[in-house]
N, C-alpha and C. Protein backbone atom coordinates (compact mmCIF):
# COMPACT_ATOMS: atom_id res chain seq x y z
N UNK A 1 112.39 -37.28 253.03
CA UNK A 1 113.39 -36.39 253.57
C UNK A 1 113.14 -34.97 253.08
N UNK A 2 112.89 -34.79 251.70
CA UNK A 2 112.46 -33.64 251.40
C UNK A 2 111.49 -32.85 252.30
N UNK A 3 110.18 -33.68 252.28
CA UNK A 3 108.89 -33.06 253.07
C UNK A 3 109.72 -32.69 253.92
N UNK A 4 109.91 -33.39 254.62
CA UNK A 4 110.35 -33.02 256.20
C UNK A 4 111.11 -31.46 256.16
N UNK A 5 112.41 -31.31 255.39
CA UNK A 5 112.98 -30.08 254.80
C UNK A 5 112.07 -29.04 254.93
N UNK A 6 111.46 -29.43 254.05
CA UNK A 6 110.04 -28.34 253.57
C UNK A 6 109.50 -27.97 254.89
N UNK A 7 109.23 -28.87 255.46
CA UNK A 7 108.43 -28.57 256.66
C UNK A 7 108.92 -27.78 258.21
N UNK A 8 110.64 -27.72 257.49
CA UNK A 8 111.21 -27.07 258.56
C UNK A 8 111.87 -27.67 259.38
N UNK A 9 111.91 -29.17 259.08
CA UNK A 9 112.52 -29.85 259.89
C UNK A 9 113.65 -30.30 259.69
N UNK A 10 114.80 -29.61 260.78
CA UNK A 10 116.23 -30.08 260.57
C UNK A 10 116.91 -31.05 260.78
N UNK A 11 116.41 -31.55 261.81
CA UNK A 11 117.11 -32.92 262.31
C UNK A 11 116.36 -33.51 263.65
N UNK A 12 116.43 -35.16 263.56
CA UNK A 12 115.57 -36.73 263.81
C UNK A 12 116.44 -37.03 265.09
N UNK A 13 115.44 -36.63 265.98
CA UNK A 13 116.46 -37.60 267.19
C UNK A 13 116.17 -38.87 267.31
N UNK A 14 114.99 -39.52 266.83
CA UNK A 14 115.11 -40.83 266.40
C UNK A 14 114.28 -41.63 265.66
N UNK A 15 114.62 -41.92 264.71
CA UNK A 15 114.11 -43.10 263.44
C UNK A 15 113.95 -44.66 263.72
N UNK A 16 112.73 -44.96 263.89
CA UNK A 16 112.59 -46.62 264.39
C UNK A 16 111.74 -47.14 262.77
N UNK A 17 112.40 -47.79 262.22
CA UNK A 17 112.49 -48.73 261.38
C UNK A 17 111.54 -50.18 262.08
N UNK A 18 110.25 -50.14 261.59
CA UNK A 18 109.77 -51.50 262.11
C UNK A 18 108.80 -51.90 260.91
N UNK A 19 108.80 -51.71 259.41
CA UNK A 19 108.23 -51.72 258.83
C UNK A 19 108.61 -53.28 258.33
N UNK A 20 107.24 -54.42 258.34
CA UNK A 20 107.65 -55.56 257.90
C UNK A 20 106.19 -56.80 257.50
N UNK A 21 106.39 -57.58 256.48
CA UNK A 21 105.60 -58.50 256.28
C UNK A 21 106.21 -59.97 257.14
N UNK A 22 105.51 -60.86 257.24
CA UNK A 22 105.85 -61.89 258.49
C UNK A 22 105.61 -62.88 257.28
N UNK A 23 104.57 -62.60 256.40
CA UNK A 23 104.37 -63.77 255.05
C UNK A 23 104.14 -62.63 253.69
N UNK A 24 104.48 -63.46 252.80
CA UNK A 24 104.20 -62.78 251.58
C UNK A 24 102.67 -63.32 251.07
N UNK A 25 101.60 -62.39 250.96
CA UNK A 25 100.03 -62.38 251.26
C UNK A 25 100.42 -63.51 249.18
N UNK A 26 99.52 -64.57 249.36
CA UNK A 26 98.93 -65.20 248.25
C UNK A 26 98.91 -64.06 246.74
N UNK A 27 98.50 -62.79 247.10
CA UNK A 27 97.26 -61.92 246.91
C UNK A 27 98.84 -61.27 245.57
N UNK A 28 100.13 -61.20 246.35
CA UNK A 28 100.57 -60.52 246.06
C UNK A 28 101.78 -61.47 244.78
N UNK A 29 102.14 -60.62 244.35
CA UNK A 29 102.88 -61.45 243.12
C UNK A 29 104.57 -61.00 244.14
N UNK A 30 105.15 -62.61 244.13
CA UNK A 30 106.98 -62.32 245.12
C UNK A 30 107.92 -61.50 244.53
N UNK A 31 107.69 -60.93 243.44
CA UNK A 31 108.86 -59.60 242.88
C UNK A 31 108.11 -58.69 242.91
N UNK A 32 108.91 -57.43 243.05
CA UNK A 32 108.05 -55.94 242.75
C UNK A 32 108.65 -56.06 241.44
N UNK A 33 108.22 -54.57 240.93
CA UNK A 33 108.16 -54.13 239.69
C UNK A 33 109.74 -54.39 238.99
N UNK A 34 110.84 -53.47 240.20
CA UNK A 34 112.46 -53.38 239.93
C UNK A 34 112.94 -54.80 240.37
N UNK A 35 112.47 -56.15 239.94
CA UNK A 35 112.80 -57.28 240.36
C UNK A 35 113.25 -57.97 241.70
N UNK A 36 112.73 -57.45 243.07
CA UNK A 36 113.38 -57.85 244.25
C UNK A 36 112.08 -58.63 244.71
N UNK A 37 112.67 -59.40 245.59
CA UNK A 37 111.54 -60.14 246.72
C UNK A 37 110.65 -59.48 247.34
N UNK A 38 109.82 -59.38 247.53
CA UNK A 38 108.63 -58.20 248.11
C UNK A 38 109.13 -58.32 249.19
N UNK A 39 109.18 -59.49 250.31
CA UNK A 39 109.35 -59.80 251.38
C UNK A 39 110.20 -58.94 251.72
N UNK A 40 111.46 -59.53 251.56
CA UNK A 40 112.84 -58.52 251.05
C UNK A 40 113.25 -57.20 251.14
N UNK A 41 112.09 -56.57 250.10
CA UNK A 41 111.78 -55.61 249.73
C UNK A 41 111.40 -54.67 250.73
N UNK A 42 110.32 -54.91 251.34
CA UNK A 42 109.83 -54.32 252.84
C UNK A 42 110.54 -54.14 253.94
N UNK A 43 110.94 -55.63 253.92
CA UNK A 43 111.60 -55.55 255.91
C UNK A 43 113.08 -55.19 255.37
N UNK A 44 113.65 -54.96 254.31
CA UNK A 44 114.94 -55.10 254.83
C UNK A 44 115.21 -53.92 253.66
N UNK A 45 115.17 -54.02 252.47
CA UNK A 45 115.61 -52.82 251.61
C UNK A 45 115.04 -51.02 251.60
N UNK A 46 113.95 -51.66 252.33
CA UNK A 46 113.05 -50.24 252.61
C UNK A 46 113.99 -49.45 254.03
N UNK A 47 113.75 -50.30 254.88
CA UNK A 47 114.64 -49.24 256.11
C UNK A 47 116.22 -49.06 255.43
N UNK A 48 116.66 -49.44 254.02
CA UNK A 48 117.91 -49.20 253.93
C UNK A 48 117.78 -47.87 253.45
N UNK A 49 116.88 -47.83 252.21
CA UNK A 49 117.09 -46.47 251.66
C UNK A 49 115.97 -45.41 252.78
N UNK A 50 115.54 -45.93 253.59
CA UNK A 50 114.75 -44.77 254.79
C UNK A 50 116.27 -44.52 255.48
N UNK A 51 117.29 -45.20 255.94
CA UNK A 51 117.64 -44.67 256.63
C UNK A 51 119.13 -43.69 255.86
N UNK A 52 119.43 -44.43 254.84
CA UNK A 52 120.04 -43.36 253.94
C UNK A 52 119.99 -41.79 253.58
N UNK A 53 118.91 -42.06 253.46
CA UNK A 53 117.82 -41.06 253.20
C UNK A 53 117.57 -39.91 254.24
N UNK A 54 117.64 -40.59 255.44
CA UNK A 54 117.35 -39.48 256.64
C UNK A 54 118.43 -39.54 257.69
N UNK A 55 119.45 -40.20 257.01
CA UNK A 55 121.06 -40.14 257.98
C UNK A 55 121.50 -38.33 258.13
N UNK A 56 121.46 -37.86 256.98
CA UNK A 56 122.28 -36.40 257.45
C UNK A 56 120.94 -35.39 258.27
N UNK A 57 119.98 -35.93 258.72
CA UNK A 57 119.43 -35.65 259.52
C UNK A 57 119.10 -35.61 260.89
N UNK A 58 119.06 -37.62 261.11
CA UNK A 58 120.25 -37.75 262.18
C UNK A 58 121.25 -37.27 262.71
N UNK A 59 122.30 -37.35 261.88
CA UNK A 59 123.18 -36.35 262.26
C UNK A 59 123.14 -35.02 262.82
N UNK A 60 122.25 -34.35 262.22
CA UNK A 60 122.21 -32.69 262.79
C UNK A 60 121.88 -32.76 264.49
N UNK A 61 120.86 -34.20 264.80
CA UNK A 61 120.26 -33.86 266.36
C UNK A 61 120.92 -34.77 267.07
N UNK A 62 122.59 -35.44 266.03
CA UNK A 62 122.93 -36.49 267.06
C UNK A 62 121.90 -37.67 267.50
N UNK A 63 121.41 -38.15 266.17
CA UNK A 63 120.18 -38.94 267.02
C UNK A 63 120.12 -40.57 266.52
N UNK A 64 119.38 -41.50 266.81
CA UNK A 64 119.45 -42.70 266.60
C UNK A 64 118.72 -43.06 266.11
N UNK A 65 119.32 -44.14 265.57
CA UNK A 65 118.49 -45.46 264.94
C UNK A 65 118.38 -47.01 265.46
N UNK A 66 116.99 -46.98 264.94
CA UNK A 66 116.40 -48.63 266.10
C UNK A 66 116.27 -49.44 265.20
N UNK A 67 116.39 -50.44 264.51
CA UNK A 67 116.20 -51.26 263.57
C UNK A 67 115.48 -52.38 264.34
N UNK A 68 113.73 -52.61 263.97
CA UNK A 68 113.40 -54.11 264.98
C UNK A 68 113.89 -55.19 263.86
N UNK A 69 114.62 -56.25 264.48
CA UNK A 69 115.11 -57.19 264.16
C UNK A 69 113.96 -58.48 264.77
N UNK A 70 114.45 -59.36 264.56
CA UNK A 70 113.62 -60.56 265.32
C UNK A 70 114.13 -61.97 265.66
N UNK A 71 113.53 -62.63 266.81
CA UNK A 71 114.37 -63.55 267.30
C UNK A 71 115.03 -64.69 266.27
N UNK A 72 114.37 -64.36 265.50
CA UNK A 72 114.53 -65.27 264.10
C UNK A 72 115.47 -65.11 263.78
N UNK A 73 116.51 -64.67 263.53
CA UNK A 73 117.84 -64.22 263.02
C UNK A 73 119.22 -64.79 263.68
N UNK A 74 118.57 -65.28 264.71
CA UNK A 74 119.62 -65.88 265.85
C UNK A 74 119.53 -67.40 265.00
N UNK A 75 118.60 -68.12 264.60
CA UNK A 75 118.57 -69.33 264.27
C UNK A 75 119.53 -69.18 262.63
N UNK A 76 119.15 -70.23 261.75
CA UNK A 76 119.88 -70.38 260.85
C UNK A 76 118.98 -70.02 260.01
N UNK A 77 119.18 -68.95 259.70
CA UNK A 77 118.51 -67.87 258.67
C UNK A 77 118.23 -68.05 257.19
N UNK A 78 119.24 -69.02 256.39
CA UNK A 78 119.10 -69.34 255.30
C UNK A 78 118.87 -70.91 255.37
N UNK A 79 119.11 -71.50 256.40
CA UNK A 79 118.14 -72.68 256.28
C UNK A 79 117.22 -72.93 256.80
N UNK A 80 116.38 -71.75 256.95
CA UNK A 80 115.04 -71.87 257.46
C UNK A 80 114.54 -71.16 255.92
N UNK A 81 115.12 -70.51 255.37
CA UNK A 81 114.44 -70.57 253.91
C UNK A 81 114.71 -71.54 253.02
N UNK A 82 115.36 -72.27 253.32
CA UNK A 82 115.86 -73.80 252.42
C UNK A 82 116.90 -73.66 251.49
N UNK A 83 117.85 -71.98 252.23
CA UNK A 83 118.87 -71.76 250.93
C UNK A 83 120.38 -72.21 251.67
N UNK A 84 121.24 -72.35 250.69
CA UNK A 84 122.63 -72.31 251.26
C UNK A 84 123.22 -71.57 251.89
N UNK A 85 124.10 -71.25 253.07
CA UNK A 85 124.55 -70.90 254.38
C UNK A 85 125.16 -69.53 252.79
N UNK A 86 125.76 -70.11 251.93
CA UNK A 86 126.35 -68.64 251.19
C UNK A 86 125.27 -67.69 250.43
N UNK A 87 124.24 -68.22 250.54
CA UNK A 87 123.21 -67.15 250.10
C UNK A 87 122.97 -66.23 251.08
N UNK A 88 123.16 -66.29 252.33
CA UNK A 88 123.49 -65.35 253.31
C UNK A 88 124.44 -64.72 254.10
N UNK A 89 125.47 -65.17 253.55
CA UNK A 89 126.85 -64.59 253.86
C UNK A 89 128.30 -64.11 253.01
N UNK A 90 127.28 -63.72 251.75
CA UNK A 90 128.24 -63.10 251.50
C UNK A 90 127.06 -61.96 250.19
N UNK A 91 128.03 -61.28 250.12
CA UNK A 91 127.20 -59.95 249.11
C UNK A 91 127.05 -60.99 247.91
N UNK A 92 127.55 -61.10 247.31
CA UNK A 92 126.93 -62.10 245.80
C UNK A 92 125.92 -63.24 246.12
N UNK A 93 125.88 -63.66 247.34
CA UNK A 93 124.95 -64.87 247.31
C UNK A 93 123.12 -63.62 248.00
N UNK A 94 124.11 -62.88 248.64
CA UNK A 94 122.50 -61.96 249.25
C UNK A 94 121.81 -60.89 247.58
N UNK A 95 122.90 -60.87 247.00
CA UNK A 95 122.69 -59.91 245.60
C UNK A 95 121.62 -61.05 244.92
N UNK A 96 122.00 -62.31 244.99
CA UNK A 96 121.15 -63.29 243.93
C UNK A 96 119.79 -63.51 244.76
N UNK A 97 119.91 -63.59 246.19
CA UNK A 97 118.82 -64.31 247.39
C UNK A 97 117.69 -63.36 247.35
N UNK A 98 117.92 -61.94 247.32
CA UNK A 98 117.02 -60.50 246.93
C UNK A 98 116.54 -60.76 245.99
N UNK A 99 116.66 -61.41 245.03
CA UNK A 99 115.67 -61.67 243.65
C UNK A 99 115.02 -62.78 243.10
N UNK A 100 115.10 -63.42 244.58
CA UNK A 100 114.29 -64.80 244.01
C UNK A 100 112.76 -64.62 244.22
N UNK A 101 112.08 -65.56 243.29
CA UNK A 101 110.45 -65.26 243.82
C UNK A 101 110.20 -65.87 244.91
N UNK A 102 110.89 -66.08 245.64
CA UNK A 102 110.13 -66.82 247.04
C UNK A 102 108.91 -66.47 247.79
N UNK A 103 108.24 -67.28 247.89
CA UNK A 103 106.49 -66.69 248.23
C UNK A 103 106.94 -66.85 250.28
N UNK A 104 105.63 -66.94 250.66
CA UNK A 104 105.38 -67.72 252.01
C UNK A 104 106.55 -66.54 253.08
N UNK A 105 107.05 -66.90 254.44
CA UNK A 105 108.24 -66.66 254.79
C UNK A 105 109.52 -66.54 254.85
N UNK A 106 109.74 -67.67 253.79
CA UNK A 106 110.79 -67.62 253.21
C UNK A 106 112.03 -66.81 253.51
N UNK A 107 111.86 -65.69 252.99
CA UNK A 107 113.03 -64.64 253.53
C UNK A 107 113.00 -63.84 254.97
N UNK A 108 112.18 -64.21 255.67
CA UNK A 108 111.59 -63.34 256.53
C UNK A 108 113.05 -63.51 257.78
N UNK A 109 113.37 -64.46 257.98
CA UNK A 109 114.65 -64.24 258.78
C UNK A 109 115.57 -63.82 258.43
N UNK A 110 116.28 -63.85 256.94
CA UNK A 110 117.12 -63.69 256.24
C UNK A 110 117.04 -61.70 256.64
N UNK A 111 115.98 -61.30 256.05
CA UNK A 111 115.91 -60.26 255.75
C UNK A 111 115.80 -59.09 257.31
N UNK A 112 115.67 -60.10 258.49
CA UNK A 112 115.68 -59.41 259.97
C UNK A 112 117.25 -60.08 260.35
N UNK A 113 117.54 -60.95 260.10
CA UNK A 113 119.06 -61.01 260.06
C UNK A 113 120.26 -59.64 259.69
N UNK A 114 119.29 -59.14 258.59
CA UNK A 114 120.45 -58.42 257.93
C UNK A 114 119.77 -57.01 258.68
N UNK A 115 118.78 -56.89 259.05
CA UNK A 115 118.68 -55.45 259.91
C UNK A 115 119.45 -55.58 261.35
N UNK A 116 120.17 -56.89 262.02
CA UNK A 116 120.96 -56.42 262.60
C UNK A 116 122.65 -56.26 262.44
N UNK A 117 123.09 -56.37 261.41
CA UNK A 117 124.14 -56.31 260.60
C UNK A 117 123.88 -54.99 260.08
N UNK A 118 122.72 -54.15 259.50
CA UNK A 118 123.30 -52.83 259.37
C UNK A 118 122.66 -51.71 260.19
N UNK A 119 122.52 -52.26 261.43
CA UNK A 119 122.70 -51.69 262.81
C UNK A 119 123.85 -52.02 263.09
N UNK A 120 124.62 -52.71 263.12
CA UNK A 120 126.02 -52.69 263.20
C UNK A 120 127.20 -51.90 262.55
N UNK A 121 126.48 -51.93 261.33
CA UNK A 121 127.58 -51.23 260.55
C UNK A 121 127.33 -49.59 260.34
N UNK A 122 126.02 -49.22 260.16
CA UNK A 122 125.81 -47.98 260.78
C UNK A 122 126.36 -47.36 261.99
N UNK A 123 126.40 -47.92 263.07
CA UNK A 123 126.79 -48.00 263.89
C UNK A 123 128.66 -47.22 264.10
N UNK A 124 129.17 -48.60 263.67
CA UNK A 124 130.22 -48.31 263.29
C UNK A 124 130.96 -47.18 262.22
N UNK A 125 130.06 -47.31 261.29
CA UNK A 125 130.93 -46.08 260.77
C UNK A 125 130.23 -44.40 261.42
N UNK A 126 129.69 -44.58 261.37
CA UNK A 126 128.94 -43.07 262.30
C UNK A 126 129.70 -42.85 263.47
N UNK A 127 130.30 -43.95 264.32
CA UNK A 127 131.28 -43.64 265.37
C UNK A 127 132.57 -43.21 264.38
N UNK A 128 132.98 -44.16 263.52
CA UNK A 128 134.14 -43.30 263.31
C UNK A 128 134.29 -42.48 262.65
N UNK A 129 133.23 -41.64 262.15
CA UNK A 129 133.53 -40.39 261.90
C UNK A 129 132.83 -39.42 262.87
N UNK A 130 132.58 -39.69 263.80
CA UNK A 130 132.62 -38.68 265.39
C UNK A 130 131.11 -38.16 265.37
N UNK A 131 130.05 -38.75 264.70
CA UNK A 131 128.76 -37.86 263.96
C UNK A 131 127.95 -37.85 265.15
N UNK A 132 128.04 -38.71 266.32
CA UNK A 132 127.07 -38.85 267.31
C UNK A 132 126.16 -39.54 267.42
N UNK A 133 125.57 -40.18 265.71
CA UNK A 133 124.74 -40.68 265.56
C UNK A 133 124.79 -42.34 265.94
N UNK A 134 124.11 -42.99 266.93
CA UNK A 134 124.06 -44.33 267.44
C UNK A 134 123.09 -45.24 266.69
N UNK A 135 123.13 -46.45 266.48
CA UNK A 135 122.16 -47.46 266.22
C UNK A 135 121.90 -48.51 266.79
N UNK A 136 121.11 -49.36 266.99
CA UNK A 136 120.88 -50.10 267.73
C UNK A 136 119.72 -51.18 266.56
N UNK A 137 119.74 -52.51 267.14
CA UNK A 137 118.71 -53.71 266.63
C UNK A 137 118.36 -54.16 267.56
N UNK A 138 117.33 -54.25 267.55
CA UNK A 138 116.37 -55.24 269.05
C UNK A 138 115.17 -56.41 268.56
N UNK A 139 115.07 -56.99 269.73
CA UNK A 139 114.24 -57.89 269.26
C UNK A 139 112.53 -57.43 270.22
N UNK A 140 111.70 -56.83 269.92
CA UNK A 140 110.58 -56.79 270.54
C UNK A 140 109.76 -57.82 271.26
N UNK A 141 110.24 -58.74 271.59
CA UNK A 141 109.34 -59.88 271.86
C UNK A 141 108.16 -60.40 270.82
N UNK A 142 107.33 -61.67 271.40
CA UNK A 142 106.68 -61.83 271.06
C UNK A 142 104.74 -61.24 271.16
N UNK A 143 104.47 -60.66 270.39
CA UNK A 143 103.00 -60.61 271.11
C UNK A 143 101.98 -60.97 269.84
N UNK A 144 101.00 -61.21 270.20
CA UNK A 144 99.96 -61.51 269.19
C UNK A 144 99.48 -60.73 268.68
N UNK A 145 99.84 -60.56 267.24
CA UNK A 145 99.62 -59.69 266.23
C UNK A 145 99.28 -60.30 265.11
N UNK A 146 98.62 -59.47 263.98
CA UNK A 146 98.24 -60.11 262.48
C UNK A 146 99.37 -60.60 262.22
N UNK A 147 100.59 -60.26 262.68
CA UNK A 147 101.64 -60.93 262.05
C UNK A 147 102.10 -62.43 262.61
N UNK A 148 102.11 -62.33 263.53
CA UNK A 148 102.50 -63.37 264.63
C UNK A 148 101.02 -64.01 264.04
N UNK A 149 100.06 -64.42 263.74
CA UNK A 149 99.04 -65.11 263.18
C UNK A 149 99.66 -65.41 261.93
N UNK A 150 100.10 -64.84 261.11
CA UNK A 150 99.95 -64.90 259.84
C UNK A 150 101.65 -66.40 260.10
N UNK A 151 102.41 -65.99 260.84
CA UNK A 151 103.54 -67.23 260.89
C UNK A 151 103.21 -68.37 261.73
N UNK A 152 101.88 -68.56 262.03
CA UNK A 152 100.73 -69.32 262.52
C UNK A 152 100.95 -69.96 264.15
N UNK A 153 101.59 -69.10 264.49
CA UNK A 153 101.62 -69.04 265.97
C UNK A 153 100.30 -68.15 266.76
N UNK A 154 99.15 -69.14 266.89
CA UNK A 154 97.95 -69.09 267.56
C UNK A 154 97.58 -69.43 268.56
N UNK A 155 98.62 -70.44 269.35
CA UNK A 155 98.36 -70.98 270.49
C UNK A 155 99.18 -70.46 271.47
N UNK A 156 98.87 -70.42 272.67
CA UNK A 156 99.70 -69.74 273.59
C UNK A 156 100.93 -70.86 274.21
N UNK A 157 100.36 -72.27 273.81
CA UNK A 157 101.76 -73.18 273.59
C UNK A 157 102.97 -73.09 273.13
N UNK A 158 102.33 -72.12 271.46
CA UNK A 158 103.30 -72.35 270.44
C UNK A 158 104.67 -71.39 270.81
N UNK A 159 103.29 -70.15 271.51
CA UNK A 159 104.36 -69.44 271.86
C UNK A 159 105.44 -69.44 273.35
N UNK A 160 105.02 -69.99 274.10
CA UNK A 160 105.57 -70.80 274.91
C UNK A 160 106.98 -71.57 274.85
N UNK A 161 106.80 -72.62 273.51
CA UNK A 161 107.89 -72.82 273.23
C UNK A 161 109.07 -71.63 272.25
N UNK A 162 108.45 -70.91 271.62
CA UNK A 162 109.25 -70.35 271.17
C UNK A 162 109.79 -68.73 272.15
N UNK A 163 109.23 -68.47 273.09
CA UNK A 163 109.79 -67.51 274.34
C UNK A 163 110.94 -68.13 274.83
N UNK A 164 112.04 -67.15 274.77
CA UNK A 164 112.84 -67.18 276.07
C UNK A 164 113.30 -66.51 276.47
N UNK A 165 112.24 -65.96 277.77
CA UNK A 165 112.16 -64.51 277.87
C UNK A 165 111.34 -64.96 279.64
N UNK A 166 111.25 -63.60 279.86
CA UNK A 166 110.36 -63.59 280.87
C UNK A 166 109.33 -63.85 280.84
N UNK A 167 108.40 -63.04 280.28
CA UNK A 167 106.74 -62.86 280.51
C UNK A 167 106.39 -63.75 279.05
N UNK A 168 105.02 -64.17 279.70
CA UNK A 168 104.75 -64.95 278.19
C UNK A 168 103.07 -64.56 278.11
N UNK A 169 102.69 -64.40 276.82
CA UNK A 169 101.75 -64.25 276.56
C UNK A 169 100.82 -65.13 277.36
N UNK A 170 98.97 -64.37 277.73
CA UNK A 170 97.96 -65.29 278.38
C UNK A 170 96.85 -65.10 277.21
N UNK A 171 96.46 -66.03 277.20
CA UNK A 171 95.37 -66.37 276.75
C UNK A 171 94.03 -64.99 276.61
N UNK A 172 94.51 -64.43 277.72
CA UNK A 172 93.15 -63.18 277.95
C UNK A 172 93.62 -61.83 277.40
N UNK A 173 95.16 -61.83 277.42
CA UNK A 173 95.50 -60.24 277.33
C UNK A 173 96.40 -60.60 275.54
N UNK A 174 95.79 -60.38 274.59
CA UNK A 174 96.03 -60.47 273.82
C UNK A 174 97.38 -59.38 273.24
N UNK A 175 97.61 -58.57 274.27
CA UNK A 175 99.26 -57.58 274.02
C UNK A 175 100.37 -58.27 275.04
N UNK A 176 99.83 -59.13 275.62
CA UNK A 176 101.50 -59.29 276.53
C UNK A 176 102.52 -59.74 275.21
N UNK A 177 103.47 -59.96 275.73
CA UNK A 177 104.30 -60.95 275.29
C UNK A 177 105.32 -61.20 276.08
N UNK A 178 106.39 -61.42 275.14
CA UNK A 178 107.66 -61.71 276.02
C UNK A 178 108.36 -60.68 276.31
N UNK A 179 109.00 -60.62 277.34
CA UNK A 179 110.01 -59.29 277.83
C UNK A 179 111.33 -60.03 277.85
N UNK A 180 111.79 -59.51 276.60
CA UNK A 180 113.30 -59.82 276.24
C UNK A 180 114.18 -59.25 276.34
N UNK A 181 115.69 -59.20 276.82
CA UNK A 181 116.65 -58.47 276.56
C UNK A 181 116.63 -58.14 275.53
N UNK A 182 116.78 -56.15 275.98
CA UNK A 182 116.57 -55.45 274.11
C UNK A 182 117.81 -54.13 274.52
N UNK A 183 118.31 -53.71 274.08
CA UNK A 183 118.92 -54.27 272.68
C UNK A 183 119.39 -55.42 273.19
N UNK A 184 119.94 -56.10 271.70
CA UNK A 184 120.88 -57.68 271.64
C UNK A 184 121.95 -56.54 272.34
N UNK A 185 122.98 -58.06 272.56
CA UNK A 185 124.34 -57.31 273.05
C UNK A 185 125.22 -57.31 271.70
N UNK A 186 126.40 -56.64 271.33
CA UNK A 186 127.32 -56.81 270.56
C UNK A 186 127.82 -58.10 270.20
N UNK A 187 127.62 -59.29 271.58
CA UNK A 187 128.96 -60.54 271.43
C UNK A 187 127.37 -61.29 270.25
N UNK A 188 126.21 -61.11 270.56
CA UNK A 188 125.00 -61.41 269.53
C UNK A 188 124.99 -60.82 268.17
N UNK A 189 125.54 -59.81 267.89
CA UNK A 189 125.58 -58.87 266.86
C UNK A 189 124.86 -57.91 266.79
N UNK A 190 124.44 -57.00 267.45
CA UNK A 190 124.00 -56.20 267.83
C UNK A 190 125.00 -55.00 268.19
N UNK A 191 124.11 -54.11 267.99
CA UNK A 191 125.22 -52.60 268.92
C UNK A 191 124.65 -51.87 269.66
N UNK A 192 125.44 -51.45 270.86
CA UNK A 192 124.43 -51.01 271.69
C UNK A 192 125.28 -49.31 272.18
């Protein structure tokens, strides 16, 4: 936020937040330094303090925020990491769930879960204090990426079953994917 200052720049008409690991690499040890989940750490605590960070900037151009979320978040988010339904629903169980070493995917829904919850709540309070500033969470579809490899969806089956969407990835064009309703709607949790 500073640079930007420096650089003359007053205000963001829009900030897209898509920064994310799909697995936590072998390579890497599951806490950072300040004790959080790396996983965690990336997809979900990083766009918090990015967007903190560059909210009264937003503000100046009236501008928005995109948080990519993922279809993953619709399913059961903490039991697809093998934790209890209150490790994800409530602040003391997400305060303890942020600091576990969990390797693999583990948190990876958990932590796109909660980017559309504070697209929501951004959302909301920026309306009520009249700032202009909008947010939004979407789900990008599926396409074949290092990431989408790395959660070992390689086959154009796999992804098949997991589309439900229009377009589905071919075999030849390694960028299609799915064309999903984006944004989610509100009655999904989303804001639009």
């Amino acid at each position: 936020a500073a640079k930007l200052k420096e650089q003359g720049i007053a205000g963001i008409h829009a900030l897209v937040c898509s920064a994310g690991l799909g697995a936590l690499p072998r390579s890497m040890p599951p806490l950072t330094e300040d004790g959080f989940n790396r996983l965690f750490q990336v997809n979900y605590l990083s766009h918090v303090l990015l967007t903190s960070l560059l909210l009264p900037m937003l503000r100046k151009a009236r501008g928005r925020l995109i948080l990519v979320a993922s279809a993953v978040w619709r399913d059961n988010a903490c039991s697809f990491a093998k934790l209890p339904a209150s490790s994800c629903t409530s602040i003391a169980g997400l305060q303890q769930t942020a600091r576990q070493p969990l390797g693999g995917t583990s948190l990876y829904g958990v932590s796109k879960n909660l980017q559309v919850y504070h697209a929501a709540e951004v959302a909301a309070r920026e309306a009520a204090a009249g700032t202009g500033v909008t947010a939004y969470s979407l789900f990008p579809g599926m396409v074949r990426t290092s990431l989408s490899r790395s959660q070992g969806f390689t086959e154009v089956g796999q992804w098949r079953g997991m589309c439900k969407c229009k377009g589905r990835p071919t075999a030849d064009d390694p960028y299609s994917g799915c064309t999903p309703q984006c944004p989610m709607t509100p009655e999904t949790g989303a804001t639009t």
